[in-house]
C-alpha atoms as a PDB file:
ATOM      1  CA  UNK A   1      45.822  21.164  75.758  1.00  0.00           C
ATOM      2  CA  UNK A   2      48.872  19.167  76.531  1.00  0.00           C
ATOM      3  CA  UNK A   3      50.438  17.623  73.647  1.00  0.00           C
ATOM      4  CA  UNK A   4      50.158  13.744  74.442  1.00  0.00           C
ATOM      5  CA  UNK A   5      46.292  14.724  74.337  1.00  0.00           C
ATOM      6  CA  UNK A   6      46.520  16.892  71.774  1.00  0.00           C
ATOM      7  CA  UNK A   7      47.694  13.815  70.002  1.00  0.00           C
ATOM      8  CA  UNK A   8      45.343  11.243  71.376  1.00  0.00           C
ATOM      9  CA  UNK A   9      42.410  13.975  70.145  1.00  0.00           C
ATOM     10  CA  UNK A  10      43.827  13.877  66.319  1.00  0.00           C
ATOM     11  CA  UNK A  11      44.373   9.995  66.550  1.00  0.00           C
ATOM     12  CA  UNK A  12      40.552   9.622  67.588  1.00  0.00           C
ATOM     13  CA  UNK A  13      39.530  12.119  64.717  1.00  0.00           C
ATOM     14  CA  UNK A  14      41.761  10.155  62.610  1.00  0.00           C
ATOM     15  CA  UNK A  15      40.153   6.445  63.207  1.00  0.00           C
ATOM     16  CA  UNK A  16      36.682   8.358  63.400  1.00  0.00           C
ATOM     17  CA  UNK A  17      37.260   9.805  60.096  1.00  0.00           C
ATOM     18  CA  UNK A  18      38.791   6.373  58.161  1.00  0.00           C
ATOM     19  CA  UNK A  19      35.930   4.641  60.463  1.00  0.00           C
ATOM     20  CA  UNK A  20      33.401   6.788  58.414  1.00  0.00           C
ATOM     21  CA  UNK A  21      35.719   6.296  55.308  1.00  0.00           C
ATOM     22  CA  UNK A  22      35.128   2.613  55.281  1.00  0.00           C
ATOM     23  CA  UNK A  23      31.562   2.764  56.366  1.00  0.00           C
ATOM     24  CA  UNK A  24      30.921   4.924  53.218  1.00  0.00           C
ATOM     25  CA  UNK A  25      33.233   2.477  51.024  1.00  0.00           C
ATOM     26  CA  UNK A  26      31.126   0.099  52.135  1.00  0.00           C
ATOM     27  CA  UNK A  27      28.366   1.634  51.321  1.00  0.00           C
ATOM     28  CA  UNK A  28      29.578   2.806  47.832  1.00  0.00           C
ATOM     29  CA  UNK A  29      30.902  -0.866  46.606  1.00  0.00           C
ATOM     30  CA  UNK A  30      27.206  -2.039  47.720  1.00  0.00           C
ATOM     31  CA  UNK A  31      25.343   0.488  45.417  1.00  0.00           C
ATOM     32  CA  UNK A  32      28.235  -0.068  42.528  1.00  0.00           C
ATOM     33  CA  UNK A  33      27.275  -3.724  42.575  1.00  0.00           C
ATOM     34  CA  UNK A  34      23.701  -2.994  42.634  1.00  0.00           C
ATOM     35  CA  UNK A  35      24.237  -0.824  39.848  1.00  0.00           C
ATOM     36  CA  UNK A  36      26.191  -3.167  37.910  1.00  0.00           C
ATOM     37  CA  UNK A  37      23.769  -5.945  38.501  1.00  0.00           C
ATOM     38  CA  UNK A  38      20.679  -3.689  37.369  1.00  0.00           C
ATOM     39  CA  UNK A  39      23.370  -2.674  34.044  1.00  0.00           C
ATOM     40  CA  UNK A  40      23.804  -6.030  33.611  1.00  0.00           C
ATOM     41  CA  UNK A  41      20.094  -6.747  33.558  1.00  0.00           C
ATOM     42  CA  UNK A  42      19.816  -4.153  31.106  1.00  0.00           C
ATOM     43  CA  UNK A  43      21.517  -5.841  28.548  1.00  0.00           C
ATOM     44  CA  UNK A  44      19.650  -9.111  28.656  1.00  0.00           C
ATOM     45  CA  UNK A  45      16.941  -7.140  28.315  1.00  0.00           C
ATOM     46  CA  UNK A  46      18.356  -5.332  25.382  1.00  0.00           C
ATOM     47  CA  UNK A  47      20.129  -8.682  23.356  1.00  0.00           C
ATOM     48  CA  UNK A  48      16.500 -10.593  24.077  1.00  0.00           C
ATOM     49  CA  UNK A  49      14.621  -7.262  22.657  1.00  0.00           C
ATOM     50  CA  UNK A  50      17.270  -7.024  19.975  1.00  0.00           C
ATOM     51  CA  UNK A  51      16.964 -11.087  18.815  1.00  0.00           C
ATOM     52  CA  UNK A  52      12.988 -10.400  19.274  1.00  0.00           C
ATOM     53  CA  UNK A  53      13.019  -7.239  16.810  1.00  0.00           C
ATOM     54  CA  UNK A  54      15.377  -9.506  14.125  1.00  0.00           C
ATOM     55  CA  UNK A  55      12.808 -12.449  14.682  1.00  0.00           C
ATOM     56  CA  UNK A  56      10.085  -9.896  13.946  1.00  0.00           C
ATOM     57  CA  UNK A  57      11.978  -8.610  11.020  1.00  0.00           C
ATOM     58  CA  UNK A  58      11.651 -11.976   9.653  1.00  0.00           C
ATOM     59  CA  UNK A  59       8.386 -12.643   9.419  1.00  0.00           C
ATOM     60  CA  UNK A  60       7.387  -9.133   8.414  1.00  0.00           C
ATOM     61  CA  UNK A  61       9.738 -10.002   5.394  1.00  0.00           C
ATOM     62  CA  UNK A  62       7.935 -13.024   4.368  1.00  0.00           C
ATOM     63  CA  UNK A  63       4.386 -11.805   5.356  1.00  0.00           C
ATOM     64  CA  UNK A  64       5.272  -8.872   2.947  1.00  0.00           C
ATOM     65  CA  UNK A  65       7.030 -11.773   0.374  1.00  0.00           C
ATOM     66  CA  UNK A  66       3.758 -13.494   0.783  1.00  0.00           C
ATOM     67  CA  UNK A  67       1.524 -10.674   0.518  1.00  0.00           C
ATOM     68  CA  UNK A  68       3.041  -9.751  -2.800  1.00  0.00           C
ATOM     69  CA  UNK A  69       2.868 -13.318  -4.211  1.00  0.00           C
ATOM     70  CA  UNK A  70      -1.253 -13.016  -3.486  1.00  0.00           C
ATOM     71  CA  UNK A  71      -1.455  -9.506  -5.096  1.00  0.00           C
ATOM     72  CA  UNK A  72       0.045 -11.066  -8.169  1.00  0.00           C
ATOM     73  CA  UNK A  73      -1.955 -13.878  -8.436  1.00  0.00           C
ATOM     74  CA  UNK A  74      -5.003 -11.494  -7.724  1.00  0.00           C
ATOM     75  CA  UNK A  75      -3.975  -9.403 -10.533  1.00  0.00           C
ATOM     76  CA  UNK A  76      -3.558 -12.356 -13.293  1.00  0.00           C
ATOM     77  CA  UNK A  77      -6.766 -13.908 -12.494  1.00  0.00           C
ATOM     78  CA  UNK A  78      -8.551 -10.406 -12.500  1.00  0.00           C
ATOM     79  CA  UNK A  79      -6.624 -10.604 -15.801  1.00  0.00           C
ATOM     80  CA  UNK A  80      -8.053 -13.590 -17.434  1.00  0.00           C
ATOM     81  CA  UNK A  81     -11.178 -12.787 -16.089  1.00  0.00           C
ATOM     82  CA  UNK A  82     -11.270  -9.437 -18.065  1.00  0.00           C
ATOM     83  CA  UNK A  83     -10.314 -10.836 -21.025  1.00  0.00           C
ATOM     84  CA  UNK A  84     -12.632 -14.250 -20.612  1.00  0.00           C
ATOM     85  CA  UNK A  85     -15.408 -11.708 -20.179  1.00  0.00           C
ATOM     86  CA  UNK A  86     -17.176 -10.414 -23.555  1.00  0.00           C
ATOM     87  CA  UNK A  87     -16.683 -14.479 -24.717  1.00  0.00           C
ATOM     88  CA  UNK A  88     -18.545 -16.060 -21.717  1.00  0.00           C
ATOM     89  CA  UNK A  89     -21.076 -13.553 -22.286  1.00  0.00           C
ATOM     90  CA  UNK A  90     -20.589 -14.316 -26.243  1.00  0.00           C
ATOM     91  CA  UNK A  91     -21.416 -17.991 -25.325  1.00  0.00           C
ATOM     92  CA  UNK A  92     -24.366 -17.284 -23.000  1.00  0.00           C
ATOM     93  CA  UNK A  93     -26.080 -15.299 -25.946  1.00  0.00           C
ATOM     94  CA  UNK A  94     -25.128 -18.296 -28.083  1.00  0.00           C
ATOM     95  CA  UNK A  95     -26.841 -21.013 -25.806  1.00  0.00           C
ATOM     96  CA  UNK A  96     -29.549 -18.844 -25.975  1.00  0.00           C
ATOM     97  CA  UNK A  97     -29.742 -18.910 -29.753  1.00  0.00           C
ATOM     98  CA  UNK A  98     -27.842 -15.708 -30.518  1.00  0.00           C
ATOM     99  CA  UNK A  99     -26.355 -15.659 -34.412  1.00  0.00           C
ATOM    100  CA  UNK A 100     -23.166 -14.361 -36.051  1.00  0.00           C
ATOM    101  CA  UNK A 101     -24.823 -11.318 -36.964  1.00  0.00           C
ATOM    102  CA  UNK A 102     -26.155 -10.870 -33.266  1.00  0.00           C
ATOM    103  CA  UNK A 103     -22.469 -11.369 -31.531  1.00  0.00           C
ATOM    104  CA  UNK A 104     -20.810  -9.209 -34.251  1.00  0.00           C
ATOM    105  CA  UNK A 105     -22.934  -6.495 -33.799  1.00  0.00           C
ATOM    106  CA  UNK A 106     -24.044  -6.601 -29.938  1.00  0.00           C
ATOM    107  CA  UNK A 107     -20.047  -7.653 -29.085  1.00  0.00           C
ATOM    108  CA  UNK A 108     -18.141  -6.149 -31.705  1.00  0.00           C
ATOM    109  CA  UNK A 109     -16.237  -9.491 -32.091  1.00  0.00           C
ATOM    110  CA  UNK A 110     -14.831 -10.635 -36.159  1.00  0.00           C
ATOM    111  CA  UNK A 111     -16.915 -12.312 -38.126  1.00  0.00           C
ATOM    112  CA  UNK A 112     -14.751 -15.485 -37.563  1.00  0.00           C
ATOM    113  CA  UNK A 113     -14.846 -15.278 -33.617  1.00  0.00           C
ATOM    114  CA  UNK A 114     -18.191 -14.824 -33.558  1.00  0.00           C
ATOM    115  CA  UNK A 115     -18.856 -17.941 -35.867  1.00  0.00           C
ATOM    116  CA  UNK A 116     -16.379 -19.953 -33.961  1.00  0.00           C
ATOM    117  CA  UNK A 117     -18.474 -19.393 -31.035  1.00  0.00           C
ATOM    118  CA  UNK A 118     -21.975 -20.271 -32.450  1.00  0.00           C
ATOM    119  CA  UNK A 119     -20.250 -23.521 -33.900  1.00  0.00           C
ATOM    120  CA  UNK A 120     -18.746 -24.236 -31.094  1.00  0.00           C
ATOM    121  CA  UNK A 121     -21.426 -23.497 -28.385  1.00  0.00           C
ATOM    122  CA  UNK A 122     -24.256 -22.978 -30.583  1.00  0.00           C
ATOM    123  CA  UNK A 123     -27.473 -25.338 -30.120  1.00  0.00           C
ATOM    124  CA  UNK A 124     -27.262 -28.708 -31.530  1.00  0.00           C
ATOM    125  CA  UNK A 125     -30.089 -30.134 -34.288  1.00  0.00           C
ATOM    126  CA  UNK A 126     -31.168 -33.199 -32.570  1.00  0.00           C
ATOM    127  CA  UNK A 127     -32.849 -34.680 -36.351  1.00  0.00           C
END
């Protein structure tokens, strides 16, 4: 081959090859957008699952606040209830005509609690 076609071959290997250069360029800066548009959806989708777990955080903190307050107030009134116990029963038995002797030795309670309650509960003369 000549060289003035010898030349003319390289300089239409040369515009083939930066044509094909370009063409994948192209190509390239089209999938690096697409990839930094799908990146960038990524991270909205990360802040708004971030600011959701932080919300959720929240309200499993005062559920839990909450859920201790109840348990409390459960346990006192189970409390008072326990201890109210042997004198509502005390008072029943007194309504019913129970005596001193009867709570004292049926309840266990003093001499003076168990008088308290049949004075204070006990049935009422009506002469």
């Amino acid at each position: 081959m000549p060289e003035p076609m010898l030349a003319s071959a390289l300089a239409l290997a040369a515009i083939l090859v930066a044509r094909r250069a370009v063409r994948a360029q192209a190509r390239l800066s089209g999938q690096l957008a697409e990839l930094e548009q799908q990146l960038s959806l990524q991270q909205q989708s990360i802040s708004g699952l971030t600011a959701g777990a932080v919300g959720m955080d929240r309200r499993l903190r005062r559920a839990e606040a909450t859920e201790k307050m109840i348990t409390d107030r459960q346990e006192t009134i189970e409390n008072q209830q326990a201890a109210e116990q042997p004198y509502s029963h005390a008072i029943r038995l007194v309504q019913q005509g129970a005596t001193t002797r009867r709570l004292m030795e049926e309840l266990g309670l003093s001499e003076s609690e168990a008088g308290l309650l049949v004075r204070l509960h006990g049935l009422r003369d009506s002469a």
